[in-house]
Protein backbone atom coordinates (compact mmCIF):
# COMPACT_ATOMS: atom_id res chain seq x y z
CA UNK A 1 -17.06 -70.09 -18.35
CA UNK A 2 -15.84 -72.81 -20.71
CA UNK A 3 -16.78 -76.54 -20.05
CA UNK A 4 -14.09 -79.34 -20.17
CA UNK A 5 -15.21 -79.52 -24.16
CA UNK A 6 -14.37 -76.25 -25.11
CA UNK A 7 -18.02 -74.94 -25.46
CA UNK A 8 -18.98 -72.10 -23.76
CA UNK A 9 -21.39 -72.33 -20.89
CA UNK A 10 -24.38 -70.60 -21.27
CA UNK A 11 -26.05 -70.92 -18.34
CA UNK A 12 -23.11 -69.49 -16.49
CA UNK A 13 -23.12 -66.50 -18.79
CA UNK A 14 -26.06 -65.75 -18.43
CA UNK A 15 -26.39 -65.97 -14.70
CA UNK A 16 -23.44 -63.64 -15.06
CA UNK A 17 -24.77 -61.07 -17.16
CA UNK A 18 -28.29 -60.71 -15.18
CA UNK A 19 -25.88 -60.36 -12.16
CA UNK A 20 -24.30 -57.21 -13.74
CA UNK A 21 -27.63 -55.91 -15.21
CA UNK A 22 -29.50 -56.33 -11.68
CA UNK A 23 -26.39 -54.45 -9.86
CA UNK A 24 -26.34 -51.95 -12.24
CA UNK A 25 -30.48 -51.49 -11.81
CA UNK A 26 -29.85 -51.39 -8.33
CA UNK A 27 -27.64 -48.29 -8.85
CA UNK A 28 -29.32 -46.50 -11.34
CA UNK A 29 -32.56 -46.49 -8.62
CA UNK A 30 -30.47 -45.29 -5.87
CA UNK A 31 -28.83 -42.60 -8.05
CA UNK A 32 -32.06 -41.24 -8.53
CA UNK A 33 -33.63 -41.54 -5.32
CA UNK A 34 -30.32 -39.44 -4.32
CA UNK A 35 -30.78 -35.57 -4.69
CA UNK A 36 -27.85 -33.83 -2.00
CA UNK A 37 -24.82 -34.86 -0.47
CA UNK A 38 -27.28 -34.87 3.05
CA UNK A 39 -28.70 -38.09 1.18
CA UNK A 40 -25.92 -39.92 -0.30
CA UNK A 41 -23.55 -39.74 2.74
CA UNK A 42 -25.98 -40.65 5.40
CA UNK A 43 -29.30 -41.65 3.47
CA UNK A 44 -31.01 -39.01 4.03
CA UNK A 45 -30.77 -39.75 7.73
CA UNK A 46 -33.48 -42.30 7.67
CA UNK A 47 -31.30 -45.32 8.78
CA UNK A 48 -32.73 -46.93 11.91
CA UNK A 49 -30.54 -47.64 14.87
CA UNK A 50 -31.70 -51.67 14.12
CA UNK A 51 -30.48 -51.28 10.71
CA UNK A 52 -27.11 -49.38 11.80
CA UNK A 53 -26.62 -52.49 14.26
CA UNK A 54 -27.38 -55.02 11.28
CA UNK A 55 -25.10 -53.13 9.01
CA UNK A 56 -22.42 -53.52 11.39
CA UNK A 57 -23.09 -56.68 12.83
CA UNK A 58 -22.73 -58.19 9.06
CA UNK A 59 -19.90 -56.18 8.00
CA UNK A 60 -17.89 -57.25 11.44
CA UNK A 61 -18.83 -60.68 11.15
CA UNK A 62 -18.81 -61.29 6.78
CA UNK A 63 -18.11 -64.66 5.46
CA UNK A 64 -14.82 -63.29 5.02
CA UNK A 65 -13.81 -63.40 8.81
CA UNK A 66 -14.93 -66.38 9.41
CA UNK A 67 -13.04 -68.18 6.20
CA UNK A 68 -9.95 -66.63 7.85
CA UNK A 69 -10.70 -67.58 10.65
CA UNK A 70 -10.95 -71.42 9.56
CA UNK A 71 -7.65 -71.06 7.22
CA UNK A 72 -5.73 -69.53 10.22
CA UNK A 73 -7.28 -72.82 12.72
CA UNK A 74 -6.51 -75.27 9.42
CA UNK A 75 -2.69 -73.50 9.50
CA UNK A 76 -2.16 -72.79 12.85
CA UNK A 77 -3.70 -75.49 14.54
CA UNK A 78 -4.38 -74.65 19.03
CA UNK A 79 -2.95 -71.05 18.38
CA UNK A 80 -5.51 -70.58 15.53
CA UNK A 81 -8.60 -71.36 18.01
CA UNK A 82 -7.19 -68.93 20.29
CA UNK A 83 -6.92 -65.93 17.90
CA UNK A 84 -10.59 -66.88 16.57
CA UNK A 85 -11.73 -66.86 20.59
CA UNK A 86 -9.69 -63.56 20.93
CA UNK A 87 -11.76 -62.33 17.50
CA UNK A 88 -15.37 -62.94 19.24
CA UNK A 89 -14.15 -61.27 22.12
CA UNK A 90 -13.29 -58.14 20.60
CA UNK A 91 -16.63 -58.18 19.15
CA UNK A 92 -19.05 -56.53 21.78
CA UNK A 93 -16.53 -53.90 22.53
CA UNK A 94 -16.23 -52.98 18.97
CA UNK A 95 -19.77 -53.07 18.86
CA UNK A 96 -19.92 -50.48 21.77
CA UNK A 97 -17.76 -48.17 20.69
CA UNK A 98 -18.63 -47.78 17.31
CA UNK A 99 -22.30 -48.30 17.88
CA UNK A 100 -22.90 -44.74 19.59
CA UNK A 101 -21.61 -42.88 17.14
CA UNK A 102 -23.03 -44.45 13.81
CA UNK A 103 -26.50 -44.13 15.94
CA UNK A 104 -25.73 -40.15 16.74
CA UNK A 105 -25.05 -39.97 12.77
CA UNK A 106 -28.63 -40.09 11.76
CA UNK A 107 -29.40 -37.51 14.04
């Protein structure tokens, strides 16, 4: 948060402390929207099957995988294009296993 001067940067900071102010909002709602266990662990069971699937779906396939997946092609070169294929693979029949039972959970 320092420039190449040695003054701070202000913009930064601030961007960085309305970050942390608009996460901790976002917490203090849900905090108080929450009233049992029955709504904290599975939201008060109102969680759609579409928004189950997007849930997963972005959690499986984060910006995180596919960085890794890049760094392991940029290491590995041929071998690292066959684990990423082998990754998308695996995808739909994560996606039908676990999609079942996160659906029956809002039951």
């Amino acid at each position: 948060m320092i420039e190449a001067g040695g003054t701070p940067n202000l913009v930064a900071i601030a961007f960085f402390l309305g970050f942390i102010a608009l996460s901790l909002g976002i917490t203090w709602v849900a905090s108080r929207r929450t009233h049992s266990t029955d709504h904290f662990y599975t939201a008060g069971r109102s969680v759609t099957a579409f928004q189950n699937g997007l849930a997963l779906a972005g959690d499986y396939m984060s910006a995180a995988s596919f960085l890794g997946i890049a760094g392991l092609v940029a290491t590995s070169g041929f071998d690292g294009l066959i684990y990423s294929i082998g990754f998308l693979v695996g995808w739909p029949i994560v996606t039908f296993l676990i999609a079942e039972p996160l659906r029956n959970l809002a039951r």
